[in-house]
Protein backbone atom coordinates (compact mmCIF):
# COMPACT_ATOMS: atom_id res chain seq x y z
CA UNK A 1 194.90 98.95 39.41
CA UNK A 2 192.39 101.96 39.09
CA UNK A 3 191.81 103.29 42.81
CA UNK A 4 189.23 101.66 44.55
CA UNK A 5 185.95 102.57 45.72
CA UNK A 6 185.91 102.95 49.64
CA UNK A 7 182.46 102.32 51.78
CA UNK A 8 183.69 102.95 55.83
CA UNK A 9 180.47 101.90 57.98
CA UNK A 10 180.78 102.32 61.60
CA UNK A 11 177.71 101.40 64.17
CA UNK A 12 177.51 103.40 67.78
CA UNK A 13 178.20 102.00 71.16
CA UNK A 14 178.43 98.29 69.69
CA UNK A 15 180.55 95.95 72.02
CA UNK A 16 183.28 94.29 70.72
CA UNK A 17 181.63 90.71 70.79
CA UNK A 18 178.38 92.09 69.90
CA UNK A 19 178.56 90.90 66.16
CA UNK A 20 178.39 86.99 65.05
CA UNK A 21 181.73 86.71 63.77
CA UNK A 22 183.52 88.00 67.29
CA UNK A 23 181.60 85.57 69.15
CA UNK A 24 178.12 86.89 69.27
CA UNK A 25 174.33 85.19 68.95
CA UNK A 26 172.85 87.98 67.43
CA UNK A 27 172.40 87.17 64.04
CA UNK A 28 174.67 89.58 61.55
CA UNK A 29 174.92 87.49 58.45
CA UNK A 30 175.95 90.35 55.92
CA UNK A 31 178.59 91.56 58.68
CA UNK A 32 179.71 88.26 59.01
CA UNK A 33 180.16 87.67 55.24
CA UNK A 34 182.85 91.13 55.15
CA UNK A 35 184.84 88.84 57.55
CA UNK A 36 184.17 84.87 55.82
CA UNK A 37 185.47 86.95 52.38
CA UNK A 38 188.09 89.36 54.39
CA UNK A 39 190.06 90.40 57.18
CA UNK A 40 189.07 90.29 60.86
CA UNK A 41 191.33 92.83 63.37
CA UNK A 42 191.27 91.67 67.14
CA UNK A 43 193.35 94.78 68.10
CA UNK A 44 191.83 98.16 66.56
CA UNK A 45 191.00 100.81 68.27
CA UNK A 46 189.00 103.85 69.01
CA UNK A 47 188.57 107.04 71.47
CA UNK A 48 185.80 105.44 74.21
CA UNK A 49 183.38 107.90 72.99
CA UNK A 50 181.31 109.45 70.00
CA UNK A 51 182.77 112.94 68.82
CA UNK A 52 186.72 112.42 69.86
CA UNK A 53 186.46 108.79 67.67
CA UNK A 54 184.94 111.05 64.69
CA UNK A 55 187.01 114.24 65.00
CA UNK A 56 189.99 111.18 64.88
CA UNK A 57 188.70 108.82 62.10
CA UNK A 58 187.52 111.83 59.84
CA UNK A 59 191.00 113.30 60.12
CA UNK A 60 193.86 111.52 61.03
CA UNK A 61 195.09 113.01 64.19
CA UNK A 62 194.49 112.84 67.99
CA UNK A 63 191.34 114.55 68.53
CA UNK A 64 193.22 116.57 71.12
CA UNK A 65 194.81 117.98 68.31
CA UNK A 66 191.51 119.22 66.34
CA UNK A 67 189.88 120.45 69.36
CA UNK A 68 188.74 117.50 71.28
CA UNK A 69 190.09 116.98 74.52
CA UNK A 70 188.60 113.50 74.38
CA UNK A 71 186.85 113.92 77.71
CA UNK A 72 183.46 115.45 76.18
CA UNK A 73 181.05 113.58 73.59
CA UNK A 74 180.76 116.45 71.44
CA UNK A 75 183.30 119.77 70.81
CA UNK A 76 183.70 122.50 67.90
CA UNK A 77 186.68 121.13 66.06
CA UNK A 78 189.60 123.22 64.82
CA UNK A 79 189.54 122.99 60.72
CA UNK A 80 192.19 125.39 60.91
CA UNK A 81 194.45 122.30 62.22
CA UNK A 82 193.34 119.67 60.05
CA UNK A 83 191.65 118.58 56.60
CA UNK A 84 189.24 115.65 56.73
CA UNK A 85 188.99 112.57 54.66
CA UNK A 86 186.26 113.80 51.98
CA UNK A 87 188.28 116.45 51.71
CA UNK A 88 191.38 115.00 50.47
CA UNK A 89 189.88 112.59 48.29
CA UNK A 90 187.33 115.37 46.50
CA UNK A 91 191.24 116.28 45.36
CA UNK A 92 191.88 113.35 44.14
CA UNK A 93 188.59 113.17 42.12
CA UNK A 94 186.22 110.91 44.24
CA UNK A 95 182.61 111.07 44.95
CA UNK A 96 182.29 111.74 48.53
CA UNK A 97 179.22 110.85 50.54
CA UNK A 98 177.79 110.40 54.46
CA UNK A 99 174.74 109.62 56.06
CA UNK A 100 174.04 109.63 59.53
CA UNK A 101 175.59 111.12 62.84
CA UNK A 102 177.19 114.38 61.80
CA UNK A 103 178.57 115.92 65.07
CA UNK A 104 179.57 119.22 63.07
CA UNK A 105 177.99 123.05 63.66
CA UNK A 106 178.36 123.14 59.78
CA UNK A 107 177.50 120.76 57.35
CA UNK A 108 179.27 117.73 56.03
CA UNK A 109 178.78 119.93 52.63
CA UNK A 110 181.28 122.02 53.96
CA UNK A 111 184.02 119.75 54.87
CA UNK A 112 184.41 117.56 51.54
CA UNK A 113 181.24 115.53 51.16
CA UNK A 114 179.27 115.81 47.96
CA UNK A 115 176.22 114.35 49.63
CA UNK A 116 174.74 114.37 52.67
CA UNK A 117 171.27 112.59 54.79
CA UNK A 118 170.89 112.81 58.72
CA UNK A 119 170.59 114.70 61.14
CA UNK A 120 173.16 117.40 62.90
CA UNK A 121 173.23 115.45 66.18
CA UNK A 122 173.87 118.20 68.92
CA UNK A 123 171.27 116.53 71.56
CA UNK A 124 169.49 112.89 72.34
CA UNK A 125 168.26 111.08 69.65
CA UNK A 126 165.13 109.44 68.86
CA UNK A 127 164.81 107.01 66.18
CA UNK A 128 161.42 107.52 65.46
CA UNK A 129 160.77 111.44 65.17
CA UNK A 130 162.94 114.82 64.88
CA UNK A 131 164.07 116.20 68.08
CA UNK A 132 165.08 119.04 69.35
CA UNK A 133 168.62 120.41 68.06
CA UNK A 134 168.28 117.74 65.55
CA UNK A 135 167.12 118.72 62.48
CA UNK A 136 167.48 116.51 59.53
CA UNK A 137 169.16 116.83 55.97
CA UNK A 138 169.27 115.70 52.52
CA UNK A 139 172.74 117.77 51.63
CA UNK A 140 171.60 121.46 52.47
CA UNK A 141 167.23 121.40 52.51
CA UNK A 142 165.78 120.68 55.56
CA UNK A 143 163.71 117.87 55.09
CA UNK A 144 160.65 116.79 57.06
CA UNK A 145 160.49 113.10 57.94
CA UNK A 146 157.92 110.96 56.80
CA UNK A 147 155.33 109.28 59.20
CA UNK A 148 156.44 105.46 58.93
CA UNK A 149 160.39 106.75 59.76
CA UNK A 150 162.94 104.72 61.42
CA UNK A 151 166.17 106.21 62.04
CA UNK A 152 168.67 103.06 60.57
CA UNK A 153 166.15 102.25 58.00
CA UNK A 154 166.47 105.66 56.17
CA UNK A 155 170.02 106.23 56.79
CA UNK A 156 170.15 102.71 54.49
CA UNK A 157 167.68 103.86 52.22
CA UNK A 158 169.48 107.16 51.45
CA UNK A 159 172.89 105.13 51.48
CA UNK A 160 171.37 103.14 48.61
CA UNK A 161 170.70 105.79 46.75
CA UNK A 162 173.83 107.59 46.92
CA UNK A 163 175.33 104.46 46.42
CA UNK A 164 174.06 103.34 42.89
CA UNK A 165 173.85 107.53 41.33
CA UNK A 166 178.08 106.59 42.58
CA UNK A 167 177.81 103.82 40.92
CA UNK A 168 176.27 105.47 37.76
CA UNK A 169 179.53 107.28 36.89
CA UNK A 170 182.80 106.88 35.83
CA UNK A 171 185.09 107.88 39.39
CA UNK A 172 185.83 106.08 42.24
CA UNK A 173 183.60 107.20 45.65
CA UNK A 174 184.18 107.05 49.59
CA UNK A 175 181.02 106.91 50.78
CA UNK A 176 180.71 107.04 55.05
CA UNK A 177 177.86 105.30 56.53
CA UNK A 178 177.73 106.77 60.27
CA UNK A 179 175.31 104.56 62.12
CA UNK A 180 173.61 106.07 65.38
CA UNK A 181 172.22 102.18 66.31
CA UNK A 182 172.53 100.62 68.59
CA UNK A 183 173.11 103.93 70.82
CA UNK A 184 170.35 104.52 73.33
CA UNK A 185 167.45 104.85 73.47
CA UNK A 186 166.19 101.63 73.06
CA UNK A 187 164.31 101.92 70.20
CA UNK A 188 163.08 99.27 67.55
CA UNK A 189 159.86 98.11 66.00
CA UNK A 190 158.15 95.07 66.97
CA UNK A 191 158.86 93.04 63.77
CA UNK A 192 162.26 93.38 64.55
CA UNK A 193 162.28 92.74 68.19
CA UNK A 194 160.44 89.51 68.84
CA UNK A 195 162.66 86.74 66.90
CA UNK A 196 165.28 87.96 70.25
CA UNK A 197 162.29 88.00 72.91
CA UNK A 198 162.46 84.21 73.66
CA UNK A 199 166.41 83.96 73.17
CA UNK A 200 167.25 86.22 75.81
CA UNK A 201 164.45 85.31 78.14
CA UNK A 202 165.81 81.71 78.20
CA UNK A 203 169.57 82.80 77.78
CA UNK A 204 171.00 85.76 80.83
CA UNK A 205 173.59 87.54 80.58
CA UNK A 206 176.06 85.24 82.04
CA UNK A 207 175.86 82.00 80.17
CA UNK A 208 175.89 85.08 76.88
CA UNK A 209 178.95 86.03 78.38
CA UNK A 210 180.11 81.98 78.52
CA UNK A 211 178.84 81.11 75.20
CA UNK A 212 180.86 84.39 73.26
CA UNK A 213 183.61 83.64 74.90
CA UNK A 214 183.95 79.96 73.79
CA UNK A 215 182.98 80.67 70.12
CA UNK A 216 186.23 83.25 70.84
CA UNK A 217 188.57 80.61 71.60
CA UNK A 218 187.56 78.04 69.28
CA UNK A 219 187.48 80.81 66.00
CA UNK A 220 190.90 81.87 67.28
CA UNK A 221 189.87 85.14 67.90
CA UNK A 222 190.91 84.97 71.91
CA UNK A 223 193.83 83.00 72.94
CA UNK A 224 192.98 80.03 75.27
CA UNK A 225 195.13 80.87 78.04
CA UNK A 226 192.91 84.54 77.92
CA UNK A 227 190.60 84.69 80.96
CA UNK A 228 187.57 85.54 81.29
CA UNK A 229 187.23 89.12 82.97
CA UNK A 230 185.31 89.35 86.02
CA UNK A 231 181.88 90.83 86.10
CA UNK A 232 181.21 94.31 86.26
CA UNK A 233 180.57 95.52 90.46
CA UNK A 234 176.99 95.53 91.45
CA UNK A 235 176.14 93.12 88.44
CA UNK A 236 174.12 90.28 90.18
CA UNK A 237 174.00 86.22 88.73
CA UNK A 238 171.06 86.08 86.37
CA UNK A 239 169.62 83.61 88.12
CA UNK A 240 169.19 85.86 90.60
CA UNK A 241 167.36 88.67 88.97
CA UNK A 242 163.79 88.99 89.65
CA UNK A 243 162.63 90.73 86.50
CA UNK A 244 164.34 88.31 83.98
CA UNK A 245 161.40 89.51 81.68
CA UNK A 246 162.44 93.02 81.34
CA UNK A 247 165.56 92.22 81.13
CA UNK A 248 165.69 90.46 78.22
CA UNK A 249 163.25 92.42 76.92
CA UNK A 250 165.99 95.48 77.16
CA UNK A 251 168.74 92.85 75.26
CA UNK A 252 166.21 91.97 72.62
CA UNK A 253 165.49 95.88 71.65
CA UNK A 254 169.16 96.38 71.33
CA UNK A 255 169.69 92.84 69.28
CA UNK A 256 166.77 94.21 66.88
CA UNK A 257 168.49 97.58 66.25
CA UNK A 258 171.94 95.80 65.86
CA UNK A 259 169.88 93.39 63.26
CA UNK A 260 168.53 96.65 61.59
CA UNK A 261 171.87 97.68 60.42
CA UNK A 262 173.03 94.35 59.66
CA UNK A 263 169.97 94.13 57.05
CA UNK A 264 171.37 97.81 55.70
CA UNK A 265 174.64 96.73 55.12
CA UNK A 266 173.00 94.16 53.34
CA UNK A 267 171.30 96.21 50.94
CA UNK A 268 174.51 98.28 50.21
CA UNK A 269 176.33 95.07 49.57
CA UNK A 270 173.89 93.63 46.64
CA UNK A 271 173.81 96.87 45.18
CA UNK A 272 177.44 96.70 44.95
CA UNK A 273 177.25 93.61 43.83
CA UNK A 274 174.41 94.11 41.02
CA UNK A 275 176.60 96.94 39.57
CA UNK A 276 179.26 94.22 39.40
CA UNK A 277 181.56 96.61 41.11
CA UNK A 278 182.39 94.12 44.54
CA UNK A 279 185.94 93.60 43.26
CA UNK A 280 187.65 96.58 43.85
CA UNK A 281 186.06 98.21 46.79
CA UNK A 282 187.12 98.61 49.83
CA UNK A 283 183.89 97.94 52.88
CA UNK A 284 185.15 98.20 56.48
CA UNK A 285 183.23 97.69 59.13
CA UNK A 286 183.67 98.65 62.84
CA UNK A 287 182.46 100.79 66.16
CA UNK A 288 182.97 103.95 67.49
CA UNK A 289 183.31 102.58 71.06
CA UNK A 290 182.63 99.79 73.42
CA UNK A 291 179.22 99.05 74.67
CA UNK A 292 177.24 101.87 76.79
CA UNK A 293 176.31 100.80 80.76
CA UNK A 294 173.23 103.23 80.77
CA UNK A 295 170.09 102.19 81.92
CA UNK A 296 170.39 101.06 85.46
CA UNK A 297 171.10 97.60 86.99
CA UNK A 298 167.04 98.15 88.09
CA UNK A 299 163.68 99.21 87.06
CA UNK A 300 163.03 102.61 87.42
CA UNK A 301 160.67 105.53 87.28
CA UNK A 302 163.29 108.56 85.63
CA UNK A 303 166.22 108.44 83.47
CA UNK A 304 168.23 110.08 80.98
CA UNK A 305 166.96 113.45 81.90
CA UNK A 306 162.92 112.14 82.40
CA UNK A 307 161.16 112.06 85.09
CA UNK A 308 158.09 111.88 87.02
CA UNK A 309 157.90 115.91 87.60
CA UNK A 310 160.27 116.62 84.93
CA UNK A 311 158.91 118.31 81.17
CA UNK A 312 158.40 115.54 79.15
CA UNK A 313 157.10 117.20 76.13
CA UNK A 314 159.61 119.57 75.04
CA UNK A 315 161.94 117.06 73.59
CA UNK A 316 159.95 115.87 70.66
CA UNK A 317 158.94 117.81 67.80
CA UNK A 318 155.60 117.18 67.92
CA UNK A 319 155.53 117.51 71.57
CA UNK A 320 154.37 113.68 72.70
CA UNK A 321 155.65 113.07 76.29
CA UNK A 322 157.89 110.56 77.04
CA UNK A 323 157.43 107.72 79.24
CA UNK A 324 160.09 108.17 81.35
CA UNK A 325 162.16 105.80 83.03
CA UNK A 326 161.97 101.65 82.22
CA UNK A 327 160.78 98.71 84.11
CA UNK A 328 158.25 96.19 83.33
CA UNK A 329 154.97 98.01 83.57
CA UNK A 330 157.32 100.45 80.95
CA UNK A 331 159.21 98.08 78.37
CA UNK A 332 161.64 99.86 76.47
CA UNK A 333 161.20 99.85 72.45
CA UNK A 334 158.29 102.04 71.80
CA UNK A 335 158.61 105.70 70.23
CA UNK A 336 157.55 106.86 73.60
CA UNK A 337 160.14 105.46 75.49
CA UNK A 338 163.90 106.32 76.38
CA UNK A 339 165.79 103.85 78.40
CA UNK A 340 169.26 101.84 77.90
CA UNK A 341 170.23 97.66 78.54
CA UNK A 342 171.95 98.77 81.29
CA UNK A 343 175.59 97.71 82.73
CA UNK A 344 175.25 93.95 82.86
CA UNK A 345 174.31 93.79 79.20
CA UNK A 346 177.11 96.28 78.26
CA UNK A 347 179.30 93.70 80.37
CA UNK A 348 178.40 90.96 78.30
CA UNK A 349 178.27 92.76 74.83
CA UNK A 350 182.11 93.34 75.54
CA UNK A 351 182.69 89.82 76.24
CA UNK A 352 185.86 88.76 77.15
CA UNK A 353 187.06 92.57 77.50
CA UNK A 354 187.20 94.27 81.17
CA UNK A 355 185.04 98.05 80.80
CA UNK A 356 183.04 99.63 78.82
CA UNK A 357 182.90 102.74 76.64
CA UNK A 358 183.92 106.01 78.19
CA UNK A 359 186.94 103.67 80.09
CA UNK A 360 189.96 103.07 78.52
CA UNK A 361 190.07 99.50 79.56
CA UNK A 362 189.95 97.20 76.24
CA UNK A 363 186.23 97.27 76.35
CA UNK A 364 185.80 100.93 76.69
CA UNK A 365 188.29 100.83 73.31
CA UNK A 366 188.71 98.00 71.56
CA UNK A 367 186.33 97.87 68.13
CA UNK A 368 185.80 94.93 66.13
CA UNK A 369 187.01 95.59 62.62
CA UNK A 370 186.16 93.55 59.29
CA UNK A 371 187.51 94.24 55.97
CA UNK A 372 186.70 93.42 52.97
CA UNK A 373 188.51 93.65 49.49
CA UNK A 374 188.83 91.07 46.85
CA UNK A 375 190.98 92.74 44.43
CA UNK A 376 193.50 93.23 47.32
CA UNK A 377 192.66 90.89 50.48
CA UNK A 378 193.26 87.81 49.12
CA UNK A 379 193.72 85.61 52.55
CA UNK A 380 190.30 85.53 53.10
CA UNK A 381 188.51 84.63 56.38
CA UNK A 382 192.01 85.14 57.75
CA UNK A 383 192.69 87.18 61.52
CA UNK A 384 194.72 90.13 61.83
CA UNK A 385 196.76 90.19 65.19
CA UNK A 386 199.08 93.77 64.06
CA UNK A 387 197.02 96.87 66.37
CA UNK A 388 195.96 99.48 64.62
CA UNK A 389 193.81 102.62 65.54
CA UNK A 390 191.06 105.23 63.94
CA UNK A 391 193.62 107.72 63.45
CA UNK A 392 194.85 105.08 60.58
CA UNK A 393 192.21 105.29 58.51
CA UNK A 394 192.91 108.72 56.30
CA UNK A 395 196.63 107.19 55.76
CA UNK A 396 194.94 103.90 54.70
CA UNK A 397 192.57 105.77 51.99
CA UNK A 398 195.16 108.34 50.86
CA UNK A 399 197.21 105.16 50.27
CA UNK A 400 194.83 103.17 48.30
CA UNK A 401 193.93 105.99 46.51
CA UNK A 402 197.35 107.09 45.19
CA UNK A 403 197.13 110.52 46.31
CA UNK A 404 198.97 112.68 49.10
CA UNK A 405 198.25 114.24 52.08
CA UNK A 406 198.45 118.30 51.38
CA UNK A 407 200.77 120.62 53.33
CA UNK A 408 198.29 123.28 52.41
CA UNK A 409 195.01 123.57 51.92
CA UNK A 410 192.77 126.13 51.24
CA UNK A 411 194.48 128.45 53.46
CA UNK A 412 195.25 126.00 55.88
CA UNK A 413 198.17 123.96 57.18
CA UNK A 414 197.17 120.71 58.52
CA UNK A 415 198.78 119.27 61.04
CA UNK A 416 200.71 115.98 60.03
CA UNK A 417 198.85 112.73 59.87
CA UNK A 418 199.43 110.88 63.13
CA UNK A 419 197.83 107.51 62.02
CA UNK A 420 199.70 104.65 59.52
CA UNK A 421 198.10 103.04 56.35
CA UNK A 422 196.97 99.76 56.93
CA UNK A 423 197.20 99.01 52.87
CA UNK A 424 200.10 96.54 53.95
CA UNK A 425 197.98 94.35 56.25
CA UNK A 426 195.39 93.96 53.77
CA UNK A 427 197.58 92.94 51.47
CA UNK A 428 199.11 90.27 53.97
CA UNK A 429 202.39 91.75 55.08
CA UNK A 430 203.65 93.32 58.17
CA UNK A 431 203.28 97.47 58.94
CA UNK A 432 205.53 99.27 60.94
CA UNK A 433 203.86 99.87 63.71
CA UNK A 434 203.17 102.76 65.91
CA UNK A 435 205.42 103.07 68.96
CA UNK A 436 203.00 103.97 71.12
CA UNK A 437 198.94 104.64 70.65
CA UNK A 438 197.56 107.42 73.56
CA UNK A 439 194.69 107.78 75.08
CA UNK A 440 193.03 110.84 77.37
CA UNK A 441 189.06 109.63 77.59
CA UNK A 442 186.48 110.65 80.02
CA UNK A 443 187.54 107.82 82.94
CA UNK A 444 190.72 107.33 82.23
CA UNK A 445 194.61 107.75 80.52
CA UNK A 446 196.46 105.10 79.16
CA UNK A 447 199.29 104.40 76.72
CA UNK A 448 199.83 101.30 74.87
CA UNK A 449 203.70 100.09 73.70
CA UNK A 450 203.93 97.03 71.97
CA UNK A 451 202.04 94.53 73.80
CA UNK A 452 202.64 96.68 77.23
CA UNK A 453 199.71 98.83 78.17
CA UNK A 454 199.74 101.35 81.18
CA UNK A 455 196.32 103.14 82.53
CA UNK A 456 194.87 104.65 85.41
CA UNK A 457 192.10 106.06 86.69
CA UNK A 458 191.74 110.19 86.22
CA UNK A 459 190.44 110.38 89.70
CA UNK A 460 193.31 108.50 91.75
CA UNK A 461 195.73 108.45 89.02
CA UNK A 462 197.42 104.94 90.38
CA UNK A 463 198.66 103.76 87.19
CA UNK A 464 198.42 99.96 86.44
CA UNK A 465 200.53 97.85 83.61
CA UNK A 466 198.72 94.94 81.76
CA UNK A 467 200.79 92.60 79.42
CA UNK A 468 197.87 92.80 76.49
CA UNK A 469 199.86 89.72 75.01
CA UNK A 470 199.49 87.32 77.91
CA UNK A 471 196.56 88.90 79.72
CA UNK A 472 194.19 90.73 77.02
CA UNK A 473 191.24 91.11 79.76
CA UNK A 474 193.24 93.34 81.90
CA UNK A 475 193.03 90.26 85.21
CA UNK A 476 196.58 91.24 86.42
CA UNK A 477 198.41 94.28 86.99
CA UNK A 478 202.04 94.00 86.87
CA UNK A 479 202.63 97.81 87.85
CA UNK A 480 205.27 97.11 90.83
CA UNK A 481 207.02 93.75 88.82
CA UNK A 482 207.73 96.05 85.66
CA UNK A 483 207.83 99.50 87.78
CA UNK A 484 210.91 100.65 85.76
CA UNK A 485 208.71 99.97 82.33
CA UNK A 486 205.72 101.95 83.60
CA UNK A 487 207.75 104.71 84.71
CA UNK A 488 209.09 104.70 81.08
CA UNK A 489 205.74 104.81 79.41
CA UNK A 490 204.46 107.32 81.76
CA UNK A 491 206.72 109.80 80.92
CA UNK A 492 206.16 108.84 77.27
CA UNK A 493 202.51 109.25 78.02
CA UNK A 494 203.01 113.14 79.40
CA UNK A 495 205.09 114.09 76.72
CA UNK A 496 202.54 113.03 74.45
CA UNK A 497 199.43 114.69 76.49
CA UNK A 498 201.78 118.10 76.09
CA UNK A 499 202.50 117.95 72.60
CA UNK A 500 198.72 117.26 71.64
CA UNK A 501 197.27 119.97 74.35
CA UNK A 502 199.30 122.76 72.81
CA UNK A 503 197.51 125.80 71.23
């Protein structure tokens, strides 16, 4: 079989239930179809946070061990340590393209893609105008953006149009659609937003929480004996809440940009499949962390940096000041706004999962991951149980692609690959799987070994043991039953932190 064409899309801060077919209402028919025709993974993982699940995906390898220490959102990384994906497949003649959230100082150019739109992401985004420290390109002109812009709408149009010159010629292509939706701000336009208005207002956060975790159990995503983890501290009963209005006005902007890149993938897909080229390529889909708790349990007059006395005009391009803060004389949305859904929504978005992203709980880390490949995946609509991680993903595409990972390169010598090609799974058969997946994120450490997981708190440090198998919300900690275990996997876990920390 020739090698395939590879299209790796990957949305920002979406919560693992967030998505239709892992329990969610928002409607995300295309994203839905990848898992009807392919593979849906319950147990994939990424870093907690932007830049350490990028420096990992992109290369293979702890992001410890580019530069990362996993802790930060965005870090130099260490090329002298590594090669990235484009990289290795430029050598084995694909077309290599990205668009969106390039957390480089250089450019994407530079590091093995052919093509490049979006902006070098080094501060707060807006999705409506350039901001400060990030200017936008189309592979190495700066490019000024147009008045009518939206942020997920262009990164789809200039997708497309990679897409089908890819399509034009006679090699296989990777192309790497990096998503900055549905990260704060809260931005969306007002076509978009309204079909969620009335859902939300008529459906809180808790029976959201109820409903996602029923259409869990009954699609077999969750087992039924799973429970329910308990809400977030400080998160009040919705019936309680006095601003229900602005509340669900902050769900339904988030829905809408969620529903933006939904309609993208989309667009990508029927171009794929006008070209008649669906058959033998590769389209994952997945997120680069659990859902984000900014925004405040409240209404209030500052956040994010703007406030009442603060400078609210030096963030924009063209200098318009920012409303700041969110409440509901100050709905979130507009392209004068900045605001987040806050921790109760994040809470829900992660449904069943305890956390949220920057935790290494199972919703800080836990991605939902859909697959799709019909010249390979043949099982279709089936559930994949095996764990698996970011740092898989360059083994996976080296593997379908019949090439090698180099020992050199250019002067360099990469570090071995840490992850394990998933090419078995999608071809229904068991992996061997990794003895142990690490992690060192901005709340927390943890270690997961077989269906044992041990974390704990960086301030504290009390470690607690979960049995993922039994007890995949995180509801009991068997620390003192299995002490002997845990003291097993936490020396595991320091020998590991050492050997990825060294210079």
């Amino acid at each position: 079989m020739e090698p395939p064409n590879i299209i790796l899309v990957m949305a920002d801060d979406l919560g693992w239930s967030d998505i239709g077919c892992y329990g969610g209402e928002i409607d995300t028919p295309h994203i839905d179809s990848l898992a009807r025709d392919g593979l849906s993974f319950t147990q994939f993982y990424n870093n907690a946070i932007c830049g350490p699940t990028r420096a990992s995906l992109l290369t293979g390898l702890y992001c410890q061990q580019v530069g990362h220490r996993g802790d930060r959102w965005n870090e130099p990384k260490d090329f002298n340590k590594c090669v990235t994906i484009g990289e290795v497949l430029q050598q084995a003649n694909y077309q290599t393209m990205m668009v969106g959230k390039w957390q480089g100082r250089d450019s994407a150019l530079d590091r093995g893609f052919d093509h490049f739109f979006g902006p070098m992401c080094q501060a707060k985004i807006s999705y409506f105008h350039e901001v400060d420290k990030n200017p936008y390109y189309l592979d190495r002109k700066r490019i000024e953006l147009p008045k009518d812009f939206y942020l997920t709408d262009a990164l789809t149009d200039y997708a497309v149009r990679f897409l089908r010159e890819s399509l034009s010629e006679k090699r296989p292509f990777f192309l790497y659609v990096a998503h900055i939706a549905p990260h704060w701000p809260l931005h969306a336009r007002e076509v978009d937003v309204a079909p969620f208005r009335k859902r939300y207002r008529t459906t809180g956060w808790d029976e959201v929480r109820a409903q996602r975790f029923q259409n869990q159990r009954q699609s077999g995503l969750v087992p039924d004996y799973w429970k329910l983890s308990p809400r977030s501290t400080g998160i009040q009963d919705w019936n309680s809440d006095q601003q229900k209005n602005w509340q669900a006005e902050r769900m339904a902007v988030y829905a809408a940009q969620i529903s933006s890149i939904d309609r993208g993938l989309g667009q990508l897909l029927k171009t794929l499949k006008d070209a008649n080229a669906v058959e033998n390529t590769l389209v994952i889909f997945l997120s680069d962390n659990g859902a984000a708790p900014d925004g405040g349990l409240s209404p209030s007059k500052s956040g994010f940096g703007f406030g009442p006395n603060s400078k609210k005009i030096g963030w924009r391009k063209d200098h318009v000041p920012i409303r700041p803060g969110s409440g509901p004389d100050n709905p979130p949305g507009p392209h004068d706004t900045f605001a987040g859904y806050g921790l109760a929504w994040a809470n829900a978005s992660n449904t069943p999962l305890r956390g949220t992203k920057l935790g290494a709980y199972e919703g800080g880390i836990r991605t939902p991951l859909v697959a799709r490949w019909p010249a390979v995946i043949r099982e279709r609509g089936s559930i994949e149980k095996q764990p698996g991680h970011v740092i898989d993903f360059m083994a996976t595409f080296l593997d379908v692609a019949n090439t090698s990972y180099p020992t050199q390169f250019e002067g360099r010598q990469p570090l071995p690959v840490e992850g394990k090609s998933l090419l078995p799974l999608f071809q229904g058969h068991q992996r061997q799987e990794h003895k142990a997946i690490y992690w060192n994120v901005p709340r927390h450490q943890a270690i997961r070994m077989g269906q044992w997981k041990a974390i704990r708190p960086k301030k504290d440090g009390q470690w607690q043991l979960f049995n993922l198998e039994l007890d995949g919300t995180e509801t009991t900690d068997l620390a003192e039953r299995e002490s002997d275990r845990l003291k097993k996997m936490v020396s595991q876990f320091e020998t590991w932190h050492k050997r990825v920390n060294e210079k």
